[in-house]
N, C-alpha and C. Protein backbone atom coordinates (compact mmCIF):
# COMPACT_ATOMS: atom_id res chain seq x y z
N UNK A 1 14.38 -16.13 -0.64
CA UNK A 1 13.73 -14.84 -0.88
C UNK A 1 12.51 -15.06 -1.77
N UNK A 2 11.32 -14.27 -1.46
CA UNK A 2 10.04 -14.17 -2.41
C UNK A 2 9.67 -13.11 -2.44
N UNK A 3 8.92 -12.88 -3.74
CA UNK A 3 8.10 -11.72 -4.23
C UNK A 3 7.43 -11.31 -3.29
N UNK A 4 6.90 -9.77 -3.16
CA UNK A 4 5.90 -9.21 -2.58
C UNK A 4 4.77 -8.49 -3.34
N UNK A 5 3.54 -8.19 -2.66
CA UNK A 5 2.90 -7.24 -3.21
C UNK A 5 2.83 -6.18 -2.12
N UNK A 6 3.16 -5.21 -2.61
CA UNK A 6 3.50 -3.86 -1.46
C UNK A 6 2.20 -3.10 -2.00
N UNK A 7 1.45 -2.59 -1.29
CA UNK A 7 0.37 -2.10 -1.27
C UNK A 7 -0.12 -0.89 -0.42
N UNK A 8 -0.26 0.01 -1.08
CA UNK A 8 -0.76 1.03 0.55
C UNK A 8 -1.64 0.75 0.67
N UNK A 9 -2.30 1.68 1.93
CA UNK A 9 -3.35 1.71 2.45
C UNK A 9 -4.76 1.97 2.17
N UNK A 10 -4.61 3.92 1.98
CA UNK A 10 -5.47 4.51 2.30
C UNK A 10 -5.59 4.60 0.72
N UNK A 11 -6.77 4.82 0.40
CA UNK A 11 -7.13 4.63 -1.17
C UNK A 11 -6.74 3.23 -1.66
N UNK A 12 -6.42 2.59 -1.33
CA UNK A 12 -5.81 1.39 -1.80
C UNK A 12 -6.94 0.34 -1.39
N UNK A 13 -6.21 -0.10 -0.34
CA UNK A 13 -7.47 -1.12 0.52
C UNK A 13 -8.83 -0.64 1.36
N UNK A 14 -8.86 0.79 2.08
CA UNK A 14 -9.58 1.20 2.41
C UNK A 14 -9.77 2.38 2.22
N UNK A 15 -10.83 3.46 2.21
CA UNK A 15 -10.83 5.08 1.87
C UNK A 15 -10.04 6.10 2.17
N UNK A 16 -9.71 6.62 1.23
CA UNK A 16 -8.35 7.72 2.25
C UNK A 16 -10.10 9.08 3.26
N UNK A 17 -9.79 9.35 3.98
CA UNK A 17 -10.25 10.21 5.05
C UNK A 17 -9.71 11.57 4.75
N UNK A 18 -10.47 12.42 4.66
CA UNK A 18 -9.87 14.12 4.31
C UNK A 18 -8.77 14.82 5.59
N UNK A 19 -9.66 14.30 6.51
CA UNK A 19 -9.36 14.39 8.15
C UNK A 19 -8.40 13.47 8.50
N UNK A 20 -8.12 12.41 7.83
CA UNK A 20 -7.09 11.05 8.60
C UNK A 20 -8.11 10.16 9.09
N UNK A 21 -7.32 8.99 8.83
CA UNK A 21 -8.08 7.50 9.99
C UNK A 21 -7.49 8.00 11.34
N UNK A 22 -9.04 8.56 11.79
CA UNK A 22 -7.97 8.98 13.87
C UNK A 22 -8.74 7.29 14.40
N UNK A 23 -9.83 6.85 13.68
CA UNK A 23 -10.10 5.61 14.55
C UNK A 23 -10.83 4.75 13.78
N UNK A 24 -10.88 3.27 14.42
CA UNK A 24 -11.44 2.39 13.42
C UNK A 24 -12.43 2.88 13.10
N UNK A 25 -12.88 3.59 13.48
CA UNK A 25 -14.64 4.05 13.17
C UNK A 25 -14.57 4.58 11.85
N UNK A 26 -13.83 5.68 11.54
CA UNK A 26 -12.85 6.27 10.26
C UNK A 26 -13.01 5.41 9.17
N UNK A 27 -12.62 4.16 9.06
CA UNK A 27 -11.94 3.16 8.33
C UNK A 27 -13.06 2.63 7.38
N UNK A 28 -13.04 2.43 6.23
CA UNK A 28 -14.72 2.17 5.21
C UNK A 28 -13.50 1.70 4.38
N UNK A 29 -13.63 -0.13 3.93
CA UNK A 29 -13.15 -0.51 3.46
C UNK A 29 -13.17 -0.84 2.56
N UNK A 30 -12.87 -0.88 1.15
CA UNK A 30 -13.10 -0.96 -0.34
C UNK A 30 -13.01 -3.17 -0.06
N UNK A 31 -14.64 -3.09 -0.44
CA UNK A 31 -14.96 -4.77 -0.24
C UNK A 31 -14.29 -5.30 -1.46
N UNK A 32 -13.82 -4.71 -2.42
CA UNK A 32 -13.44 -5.48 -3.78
C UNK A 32 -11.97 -5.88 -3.45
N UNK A 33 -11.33 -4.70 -2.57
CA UNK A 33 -9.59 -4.85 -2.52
C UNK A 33 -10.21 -5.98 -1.03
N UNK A 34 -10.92 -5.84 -0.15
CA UNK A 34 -10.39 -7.28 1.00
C UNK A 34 -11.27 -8.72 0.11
N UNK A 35 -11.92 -8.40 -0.84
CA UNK A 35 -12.25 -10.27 -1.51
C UNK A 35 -10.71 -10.22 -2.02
N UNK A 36 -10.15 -9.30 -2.85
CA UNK A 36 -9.60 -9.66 -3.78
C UNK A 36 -8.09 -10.23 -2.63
N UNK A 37 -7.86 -10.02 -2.19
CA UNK A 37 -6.74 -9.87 -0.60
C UNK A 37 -6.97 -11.77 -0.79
N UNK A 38 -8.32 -11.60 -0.19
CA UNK A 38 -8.68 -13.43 0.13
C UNK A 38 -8.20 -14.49 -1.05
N UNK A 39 -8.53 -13.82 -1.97
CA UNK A 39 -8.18 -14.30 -3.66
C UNK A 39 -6.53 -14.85 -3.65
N UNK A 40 -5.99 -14.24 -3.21
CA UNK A 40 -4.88 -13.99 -3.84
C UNK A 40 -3.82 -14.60 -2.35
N UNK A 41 -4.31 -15.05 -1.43
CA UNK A 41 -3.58 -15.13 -0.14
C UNK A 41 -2.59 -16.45 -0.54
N UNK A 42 -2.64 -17.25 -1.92
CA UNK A 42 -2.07 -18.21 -2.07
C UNK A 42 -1.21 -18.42 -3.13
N UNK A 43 -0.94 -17.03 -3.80
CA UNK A 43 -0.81 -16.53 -4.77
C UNK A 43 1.06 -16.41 -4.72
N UNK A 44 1.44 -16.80 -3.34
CA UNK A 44 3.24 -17.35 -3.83
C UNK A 44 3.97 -15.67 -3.97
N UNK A 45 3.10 -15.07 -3.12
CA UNK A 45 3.31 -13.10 -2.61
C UNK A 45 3.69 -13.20 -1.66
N UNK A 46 4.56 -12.03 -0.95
CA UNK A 46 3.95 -11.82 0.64
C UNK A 46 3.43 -10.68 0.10
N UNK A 47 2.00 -10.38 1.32
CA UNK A 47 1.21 -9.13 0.98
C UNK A 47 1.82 -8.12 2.12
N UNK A 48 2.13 -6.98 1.75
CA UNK A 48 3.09 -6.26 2.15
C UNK A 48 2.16 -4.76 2.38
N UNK A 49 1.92 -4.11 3.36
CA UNK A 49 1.32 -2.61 3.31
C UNK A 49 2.54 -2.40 4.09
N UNK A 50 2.42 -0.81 3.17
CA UNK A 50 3.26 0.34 3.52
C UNK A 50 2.50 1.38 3.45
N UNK A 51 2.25 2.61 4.66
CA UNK A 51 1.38 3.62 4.55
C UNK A 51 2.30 4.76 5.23
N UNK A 52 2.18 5.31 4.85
CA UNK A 52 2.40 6.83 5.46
C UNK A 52 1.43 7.52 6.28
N UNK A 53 1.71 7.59 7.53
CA UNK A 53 0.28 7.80 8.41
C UNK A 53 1.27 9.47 9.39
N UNK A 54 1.18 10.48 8.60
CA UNK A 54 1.65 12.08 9.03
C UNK A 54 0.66 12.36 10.40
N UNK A 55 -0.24 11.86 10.50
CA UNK A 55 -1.04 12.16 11.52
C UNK A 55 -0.71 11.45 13.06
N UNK A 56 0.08 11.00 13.01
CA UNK A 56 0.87 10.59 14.11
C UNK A 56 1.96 11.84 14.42
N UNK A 57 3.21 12.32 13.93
CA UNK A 57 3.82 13.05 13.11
C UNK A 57 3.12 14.06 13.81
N UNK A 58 1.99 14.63 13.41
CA UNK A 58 1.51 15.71 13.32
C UNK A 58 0.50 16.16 14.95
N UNK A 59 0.63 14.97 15.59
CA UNK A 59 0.36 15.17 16.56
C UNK A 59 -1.47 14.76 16.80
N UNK A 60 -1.94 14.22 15.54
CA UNK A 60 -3.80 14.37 15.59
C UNK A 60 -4.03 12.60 16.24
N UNK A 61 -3.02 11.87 16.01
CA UNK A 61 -3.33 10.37 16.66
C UNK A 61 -1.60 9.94 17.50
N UNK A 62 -1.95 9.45 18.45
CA UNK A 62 -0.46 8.67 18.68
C UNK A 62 -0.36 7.77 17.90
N UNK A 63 0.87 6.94 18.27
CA UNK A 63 1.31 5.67 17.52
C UNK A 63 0.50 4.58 17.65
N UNK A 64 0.60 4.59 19.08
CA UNK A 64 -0.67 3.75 19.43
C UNK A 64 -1.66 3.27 18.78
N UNK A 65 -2.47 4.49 18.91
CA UNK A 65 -4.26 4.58 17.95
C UNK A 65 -3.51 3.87 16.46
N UNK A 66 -2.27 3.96 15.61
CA UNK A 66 -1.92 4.22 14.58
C UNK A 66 -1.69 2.70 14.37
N UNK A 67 -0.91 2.08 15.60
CA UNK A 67 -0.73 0.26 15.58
C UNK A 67 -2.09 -0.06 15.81
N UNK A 68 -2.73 0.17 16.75
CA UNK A 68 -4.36 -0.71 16.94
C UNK A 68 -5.20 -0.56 15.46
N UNK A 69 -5.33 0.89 14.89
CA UNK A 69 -6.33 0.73 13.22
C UNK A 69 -5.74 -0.36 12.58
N UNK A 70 -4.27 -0.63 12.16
CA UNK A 70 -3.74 -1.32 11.42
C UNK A 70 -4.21 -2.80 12.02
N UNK A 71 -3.80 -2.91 13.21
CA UNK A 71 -3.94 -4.13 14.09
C UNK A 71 -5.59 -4.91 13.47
N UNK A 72 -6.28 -3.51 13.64
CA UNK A 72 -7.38 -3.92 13.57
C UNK A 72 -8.13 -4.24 11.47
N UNK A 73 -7.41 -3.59 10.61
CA UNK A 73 -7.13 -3.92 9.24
C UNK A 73 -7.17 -5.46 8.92
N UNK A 74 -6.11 -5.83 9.60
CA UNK A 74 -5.19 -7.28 9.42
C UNK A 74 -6.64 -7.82 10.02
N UNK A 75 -6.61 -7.48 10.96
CA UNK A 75 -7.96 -8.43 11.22
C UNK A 75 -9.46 -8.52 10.56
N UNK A 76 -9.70 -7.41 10.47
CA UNK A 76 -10.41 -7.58 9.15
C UNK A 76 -10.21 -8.35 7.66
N UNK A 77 -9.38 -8.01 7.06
CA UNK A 77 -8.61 -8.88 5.91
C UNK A 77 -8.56 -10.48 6.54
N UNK A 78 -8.02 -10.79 7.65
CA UNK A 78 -7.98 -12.57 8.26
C UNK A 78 -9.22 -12.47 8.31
N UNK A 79 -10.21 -12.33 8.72
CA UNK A 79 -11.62 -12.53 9.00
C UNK A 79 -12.38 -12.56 7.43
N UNK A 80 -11.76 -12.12 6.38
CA UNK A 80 -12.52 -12.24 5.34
C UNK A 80 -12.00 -13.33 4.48
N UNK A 81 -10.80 -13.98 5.03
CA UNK A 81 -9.96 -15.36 4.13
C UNK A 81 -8.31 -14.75 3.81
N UNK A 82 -8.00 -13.47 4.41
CA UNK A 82 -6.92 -12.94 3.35
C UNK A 82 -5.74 -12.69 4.21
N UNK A 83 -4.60 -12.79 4.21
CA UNK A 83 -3.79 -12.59 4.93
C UNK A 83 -2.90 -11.20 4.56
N UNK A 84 -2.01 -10.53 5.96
CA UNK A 84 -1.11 -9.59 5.53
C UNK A 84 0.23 -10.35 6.31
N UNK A 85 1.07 -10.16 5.58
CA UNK A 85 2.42 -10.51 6.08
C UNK A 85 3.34 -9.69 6.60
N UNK A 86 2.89 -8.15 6.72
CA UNK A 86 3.38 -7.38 7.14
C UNK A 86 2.97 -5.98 6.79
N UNK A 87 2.88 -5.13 8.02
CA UNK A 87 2.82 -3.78 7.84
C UNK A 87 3.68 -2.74 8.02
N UNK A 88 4.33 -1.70 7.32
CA UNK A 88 5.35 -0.91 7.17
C UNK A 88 4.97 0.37 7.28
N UNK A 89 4.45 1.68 8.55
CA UNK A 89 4.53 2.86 8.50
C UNK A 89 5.24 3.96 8.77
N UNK A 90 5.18 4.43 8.25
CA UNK A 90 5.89 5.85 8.83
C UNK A 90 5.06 7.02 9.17
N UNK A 91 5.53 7.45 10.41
CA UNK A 91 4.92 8.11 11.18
C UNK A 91 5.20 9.75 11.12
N UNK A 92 5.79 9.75 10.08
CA UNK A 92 6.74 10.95 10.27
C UNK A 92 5.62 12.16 9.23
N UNK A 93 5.90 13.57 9.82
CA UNK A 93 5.24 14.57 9.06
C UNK A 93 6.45 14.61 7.39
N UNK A 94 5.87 14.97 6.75
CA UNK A 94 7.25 15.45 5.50
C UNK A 94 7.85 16.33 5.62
N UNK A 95 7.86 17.45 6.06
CA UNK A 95 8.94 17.90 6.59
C UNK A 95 9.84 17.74 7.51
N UNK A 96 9.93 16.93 8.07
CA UNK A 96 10.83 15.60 8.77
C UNK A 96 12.19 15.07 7.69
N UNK A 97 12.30 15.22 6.39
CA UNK A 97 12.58 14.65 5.53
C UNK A 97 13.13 13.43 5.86
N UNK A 98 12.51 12.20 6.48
CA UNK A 98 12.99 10.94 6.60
C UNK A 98 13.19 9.93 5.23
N UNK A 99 13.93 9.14 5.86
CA UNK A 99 13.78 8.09 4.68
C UNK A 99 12.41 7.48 4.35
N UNK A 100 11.58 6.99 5.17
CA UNK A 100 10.65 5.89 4.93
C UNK A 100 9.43 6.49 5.03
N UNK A 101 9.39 8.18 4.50
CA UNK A 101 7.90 8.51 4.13
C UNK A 101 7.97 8.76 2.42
N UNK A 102 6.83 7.50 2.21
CA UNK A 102 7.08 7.93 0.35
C UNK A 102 7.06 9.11 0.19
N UNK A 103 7.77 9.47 -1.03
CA UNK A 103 8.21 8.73 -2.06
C UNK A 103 9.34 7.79 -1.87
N UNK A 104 10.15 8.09 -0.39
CA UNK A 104 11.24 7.47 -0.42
C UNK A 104 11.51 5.99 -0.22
N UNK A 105 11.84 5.10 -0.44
CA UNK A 105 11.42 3.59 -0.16
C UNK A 105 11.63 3.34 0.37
N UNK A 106 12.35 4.06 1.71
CA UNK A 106 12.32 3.31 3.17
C UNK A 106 11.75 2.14 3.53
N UNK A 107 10.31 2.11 3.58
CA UNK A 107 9.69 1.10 4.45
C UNK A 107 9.46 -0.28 3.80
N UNK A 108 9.66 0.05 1.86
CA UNK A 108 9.86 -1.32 1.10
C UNK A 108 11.38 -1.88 1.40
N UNK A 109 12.69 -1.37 1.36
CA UNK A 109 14.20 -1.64 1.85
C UNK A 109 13.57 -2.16 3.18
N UNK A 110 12.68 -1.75 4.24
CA UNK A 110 12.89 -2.22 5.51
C UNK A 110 12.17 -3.63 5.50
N UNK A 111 11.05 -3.57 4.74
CA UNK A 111 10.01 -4.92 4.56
C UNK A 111 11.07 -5.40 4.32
N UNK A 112 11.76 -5.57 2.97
CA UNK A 112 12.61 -6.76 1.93
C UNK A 112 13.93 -6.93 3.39
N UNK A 113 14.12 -6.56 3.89
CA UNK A 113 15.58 -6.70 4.91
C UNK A 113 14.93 -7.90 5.72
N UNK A 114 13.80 -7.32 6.22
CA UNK A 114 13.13 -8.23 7.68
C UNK A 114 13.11 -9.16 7.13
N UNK A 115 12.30 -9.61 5.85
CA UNK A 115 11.08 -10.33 5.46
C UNK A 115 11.56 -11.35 4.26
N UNK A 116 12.83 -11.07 4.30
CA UNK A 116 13.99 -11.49 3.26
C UNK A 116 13.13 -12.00 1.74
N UNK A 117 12.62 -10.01 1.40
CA UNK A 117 12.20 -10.29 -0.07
C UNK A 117 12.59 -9.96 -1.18
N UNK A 118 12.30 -10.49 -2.34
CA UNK A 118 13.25 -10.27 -3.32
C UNK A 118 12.41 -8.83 -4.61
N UNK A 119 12.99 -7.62 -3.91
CA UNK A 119 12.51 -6.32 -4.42
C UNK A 119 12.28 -6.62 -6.29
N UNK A 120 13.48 -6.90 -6.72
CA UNK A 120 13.38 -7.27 -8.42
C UNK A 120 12.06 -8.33 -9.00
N UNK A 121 11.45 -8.76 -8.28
CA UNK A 121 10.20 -9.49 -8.85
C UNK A 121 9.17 -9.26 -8.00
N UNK A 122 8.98 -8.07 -7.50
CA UNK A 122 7.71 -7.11 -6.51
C UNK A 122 6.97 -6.56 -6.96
N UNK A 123 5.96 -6.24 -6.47
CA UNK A 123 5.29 -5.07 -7.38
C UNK A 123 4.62 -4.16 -6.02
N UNK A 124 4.38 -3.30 -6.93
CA UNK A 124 3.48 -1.82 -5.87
C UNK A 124 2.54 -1.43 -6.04
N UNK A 125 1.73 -1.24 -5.35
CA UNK A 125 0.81 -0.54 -6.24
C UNK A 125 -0.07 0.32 -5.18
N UNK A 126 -0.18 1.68 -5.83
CA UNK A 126 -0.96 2.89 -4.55
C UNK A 126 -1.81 3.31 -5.71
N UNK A 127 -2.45 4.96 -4.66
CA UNK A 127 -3.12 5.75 -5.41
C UNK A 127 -2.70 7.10 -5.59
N UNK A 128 -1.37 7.07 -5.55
CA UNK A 128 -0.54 8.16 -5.80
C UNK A 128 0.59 7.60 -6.51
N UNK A 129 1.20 8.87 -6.94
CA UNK A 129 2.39 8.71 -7.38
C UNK A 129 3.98 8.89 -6.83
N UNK A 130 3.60 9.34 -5.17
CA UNK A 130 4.37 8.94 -4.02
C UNK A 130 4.72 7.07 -4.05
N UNK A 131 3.48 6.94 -4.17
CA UNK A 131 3.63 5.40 -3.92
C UNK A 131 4.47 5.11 -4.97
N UNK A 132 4.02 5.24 -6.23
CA UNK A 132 5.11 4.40 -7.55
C UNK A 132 6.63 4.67 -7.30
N UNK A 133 6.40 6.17 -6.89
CA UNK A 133 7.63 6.43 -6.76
C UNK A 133 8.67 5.57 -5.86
N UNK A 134 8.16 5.16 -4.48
CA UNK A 134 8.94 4.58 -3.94
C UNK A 134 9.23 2.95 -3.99
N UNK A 135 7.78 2.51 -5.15
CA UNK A 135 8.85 1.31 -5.27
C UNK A 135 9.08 1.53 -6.38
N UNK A 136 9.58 2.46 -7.36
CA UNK A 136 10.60 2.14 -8.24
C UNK A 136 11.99 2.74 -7.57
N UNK A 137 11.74 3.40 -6.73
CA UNK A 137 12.45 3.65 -6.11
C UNK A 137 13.67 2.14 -5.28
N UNK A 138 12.86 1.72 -4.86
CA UNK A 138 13.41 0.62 -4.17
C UNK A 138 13.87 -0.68 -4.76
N UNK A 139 13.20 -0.27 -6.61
CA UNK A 139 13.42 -1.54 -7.54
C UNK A 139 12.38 -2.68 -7.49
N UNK A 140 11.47 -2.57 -7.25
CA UNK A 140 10.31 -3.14 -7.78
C UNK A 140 9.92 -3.23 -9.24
N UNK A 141 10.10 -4.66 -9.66
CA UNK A 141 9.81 -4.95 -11.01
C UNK A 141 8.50 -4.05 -11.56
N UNK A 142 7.40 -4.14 -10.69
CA UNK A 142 6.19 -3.00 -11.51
C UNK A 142 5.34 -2.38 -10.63
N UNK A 143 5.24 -1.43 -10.84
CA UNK A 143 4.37 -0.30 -10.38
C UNK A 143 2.77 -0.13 -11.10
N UNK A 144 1.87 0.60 -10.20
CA UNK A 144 0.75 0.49 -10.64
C UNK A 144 -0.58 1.82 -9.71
N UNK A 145 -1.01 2.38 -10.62
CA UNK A 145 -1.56 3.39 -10.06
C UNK A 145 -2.86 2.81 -10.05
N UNK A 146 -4.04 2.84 -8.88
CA UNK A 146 -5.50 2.44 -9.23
C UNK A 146 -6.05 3.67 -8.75
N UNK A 147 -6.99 3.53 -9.74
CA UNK A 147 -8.40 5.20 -9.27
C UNK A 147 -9.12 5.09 -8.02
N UNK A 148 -9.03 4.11 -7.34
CA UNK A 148 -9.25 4.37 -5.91
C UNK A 148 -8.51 5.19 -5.15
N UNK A 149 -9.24 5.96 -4.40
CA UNK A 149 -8.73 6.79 -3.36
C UNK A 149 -8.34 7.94 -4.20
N UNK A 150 -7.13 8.58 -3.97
CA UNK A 150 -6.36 9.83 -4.93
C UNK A 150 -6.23 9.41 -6.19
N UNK A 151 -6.14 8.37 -6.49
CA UNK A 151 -5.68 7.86 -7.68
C UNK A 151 -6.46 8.70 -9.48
N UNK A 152 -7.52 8.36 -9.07
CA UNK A 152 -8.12 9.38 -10.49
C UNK A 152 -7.96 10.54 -10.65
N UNK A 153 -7.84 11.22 -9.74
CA UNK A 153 -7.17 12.86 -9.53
C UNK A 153 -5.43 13.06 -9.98
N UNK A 154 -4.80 12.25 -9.66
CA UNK A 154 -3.38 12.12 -9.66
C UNK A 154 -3.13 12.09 -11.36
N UNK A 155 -4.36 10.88 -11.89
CA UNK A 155 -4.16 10.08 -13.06
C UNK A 155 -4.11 12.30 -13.91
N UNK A 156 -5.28 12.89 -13.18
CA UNK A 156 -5.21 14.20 -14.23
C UNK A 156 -3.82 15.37 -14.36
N UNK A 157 -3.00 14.95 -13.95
CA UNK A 157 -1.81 15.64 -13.81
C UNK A 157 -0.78 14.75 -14.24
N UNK A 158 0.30 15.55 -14.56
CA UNK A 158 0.95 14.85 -15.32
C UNK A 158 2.11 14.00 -13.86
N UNK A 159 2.36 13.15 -14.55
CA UNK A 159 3.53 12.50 -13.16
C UNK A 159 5.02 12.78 -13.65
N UNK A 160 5.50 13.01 -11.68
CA UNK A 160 6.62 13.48 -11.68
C UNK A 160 8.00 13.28 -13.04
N UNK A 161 9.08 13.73 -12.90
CA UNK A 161 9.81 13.27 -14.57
C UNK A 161 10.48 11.89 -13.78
N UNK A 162 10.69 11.85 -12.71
CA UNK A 162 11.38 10.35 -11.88
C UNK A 162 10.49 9.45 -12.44
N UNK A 163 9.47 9.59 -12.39
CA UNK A 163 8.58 8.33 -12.66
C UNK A 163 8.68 7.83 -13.80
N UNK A 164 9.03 6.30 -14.01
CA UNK A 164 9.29 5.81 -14.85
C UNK A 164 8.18 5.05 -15.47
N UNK A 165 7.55 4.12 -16.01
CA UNK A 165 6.21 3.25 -16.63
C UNK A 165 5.64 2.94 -15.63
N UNK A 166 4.61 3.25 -15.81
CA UNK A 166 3.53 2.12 -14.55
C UNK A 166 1.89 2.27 -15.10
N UNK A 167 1.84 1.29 -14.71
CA UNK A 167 0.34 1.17 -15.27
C UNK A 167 -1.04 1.41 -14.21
N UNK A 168 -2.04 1.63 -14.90
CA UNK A 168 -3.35 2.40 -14.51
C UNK A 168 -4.22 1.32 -14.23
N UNK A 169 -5.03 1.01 -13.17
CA UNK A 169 -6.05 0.33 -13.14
C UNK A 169 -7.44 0.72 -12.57
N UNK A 170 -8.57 0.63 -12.83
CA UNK A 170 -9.44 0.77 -11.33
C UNK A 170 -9.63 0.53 -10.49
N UNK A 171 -9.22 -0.61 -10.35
CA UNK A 171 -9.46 -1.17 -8.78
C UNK A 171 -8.12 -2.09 -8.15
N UNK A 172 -7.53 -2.72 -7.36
CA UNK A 172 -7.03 -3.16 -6.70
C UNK A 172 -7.55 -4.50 -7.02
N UNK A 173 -8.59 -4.84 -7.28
CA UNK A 173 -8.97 -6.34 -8.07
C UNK A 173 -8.19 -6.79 -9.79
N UNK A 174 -8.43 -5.67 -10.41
CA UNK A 174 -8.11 -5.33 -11.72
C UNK A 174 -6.18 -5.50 -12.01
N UNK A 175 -6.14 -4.46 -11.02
CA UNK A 175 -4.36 -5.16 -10.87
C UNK A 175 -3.68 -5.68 -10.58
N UNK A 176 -4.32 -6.70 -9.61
CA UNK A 176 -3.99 -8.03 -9.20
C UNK A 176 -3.87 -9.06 -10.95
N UNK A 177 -5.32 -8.81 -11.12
CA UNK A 177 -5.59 -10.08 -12.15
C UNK A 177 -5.00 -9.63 -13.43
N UNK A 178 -4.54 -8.49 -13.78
CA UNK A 178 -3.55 -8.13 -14.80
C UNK A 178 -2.04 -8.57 -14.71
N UNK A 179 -1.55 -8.32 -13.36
CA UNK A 179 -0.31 -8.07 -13.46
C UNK A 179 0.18 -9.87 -12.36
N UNK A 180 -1.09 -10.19 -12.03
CA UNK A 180 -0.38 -11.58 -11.44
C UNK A 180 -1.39 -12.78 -12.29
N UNK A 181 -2.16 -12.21 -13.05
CA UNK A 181 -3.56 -13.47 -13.56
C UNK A 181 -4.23 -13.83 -12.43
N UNK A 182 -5.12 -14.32 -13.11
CA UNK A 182 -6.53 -14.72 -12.15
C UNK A 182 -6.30 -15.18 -11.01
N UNK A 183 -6.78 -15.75 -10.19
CA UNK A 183 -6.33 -17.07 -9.08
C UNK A 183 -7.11 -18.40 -9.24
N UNK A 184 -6.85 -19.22 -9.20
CA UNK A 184 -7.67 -20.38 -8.81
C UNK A 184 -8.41 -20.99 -7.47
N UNK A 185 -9.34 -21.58 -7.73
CA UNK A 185 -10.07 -21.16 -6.32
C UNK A 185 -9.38 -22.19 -5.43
């Protein structure tokens, strides 16, 4: 078993969309989170996304369109030096109340089952507090909110009383090199 870094998506690695990612065209990728991706591809992680994509769910993209953006993510990230070891969505609207749309940790329990990882030395990190929630939810050693995407808006409200410590960063570069140290080239 090995560590992961579980990571969402939207605000995370690339812009969250007001409208949804309906297509790669959609997709404007934060260049600091795919160097930092490349940085870190040796870093003794698996890199782990989990996204919640309601717009499947909701009827505005199929699944389809929903595997090809991602499809097409990963390939972006390999094309810049960086690898993903796996992607985890749920497709479901929230009122669905499923397991594996954060907050609930469905899709980190489903990564760590497949991917045989070890949740207690993981970390998470979104731009919500859905996200923290579900990997402390799932037992992820640390959680981590960055001001990308929702994240600075979220930071102005107070977080849920479930939520337990997690720390603040700006960027997805920043909490890499805090919470794992630098990399070597």
């Amino acid at each position: 078993m090995h560590p992961a870094i579980f990571l969402d998506r939207d605000g995370v690695i690339i812009e969250n969309c007001p409208n949804y990612v309906r297509t790669w065209n959609d997709v404007q990728l934060f260049d600091q989170a795919i160097a930092t991706l490349a940085k870190y591809r040796n870093s003794g992680y698996a890199i782990i996304i989990v996204t919640n994509q309601s717009a499947v769910g909701r009827g505005i993209i199929t699944i389809e369109q929903a595997h090809s953006i991602n499809t097409q993510l990963i390939e972006a990230i390999v094309q810049s030096g960086g690898r993903v070891d796996g992607v985890f969505m749920c497709p479901h609207k929230p009122e669905d109340h499923c397991t594996c749309r954060k907050p609930q940790p469905g899709l980190l329990l489903q990564a760590a089952n497949e991917l045989s990882l070890d949740l207690s030395q993981s970390i998470m990190i979104g731009d919500a507090f859905s996200d923290l929630l579900a990997g402390q939810f799932a037992g992820v050693r640390q959680v981590a909110l960055v001001r990308t995407g929702r994240g600075a808006v979220q930071e102005q409200h107070a977080p849920p009383d479930a939520l337990k410590e997690y720390s603040i960063y700006n960027t997805l570069t920043e909490a890499l090199e805090d919470l794992l140290g630098p990399t070597t080239p």
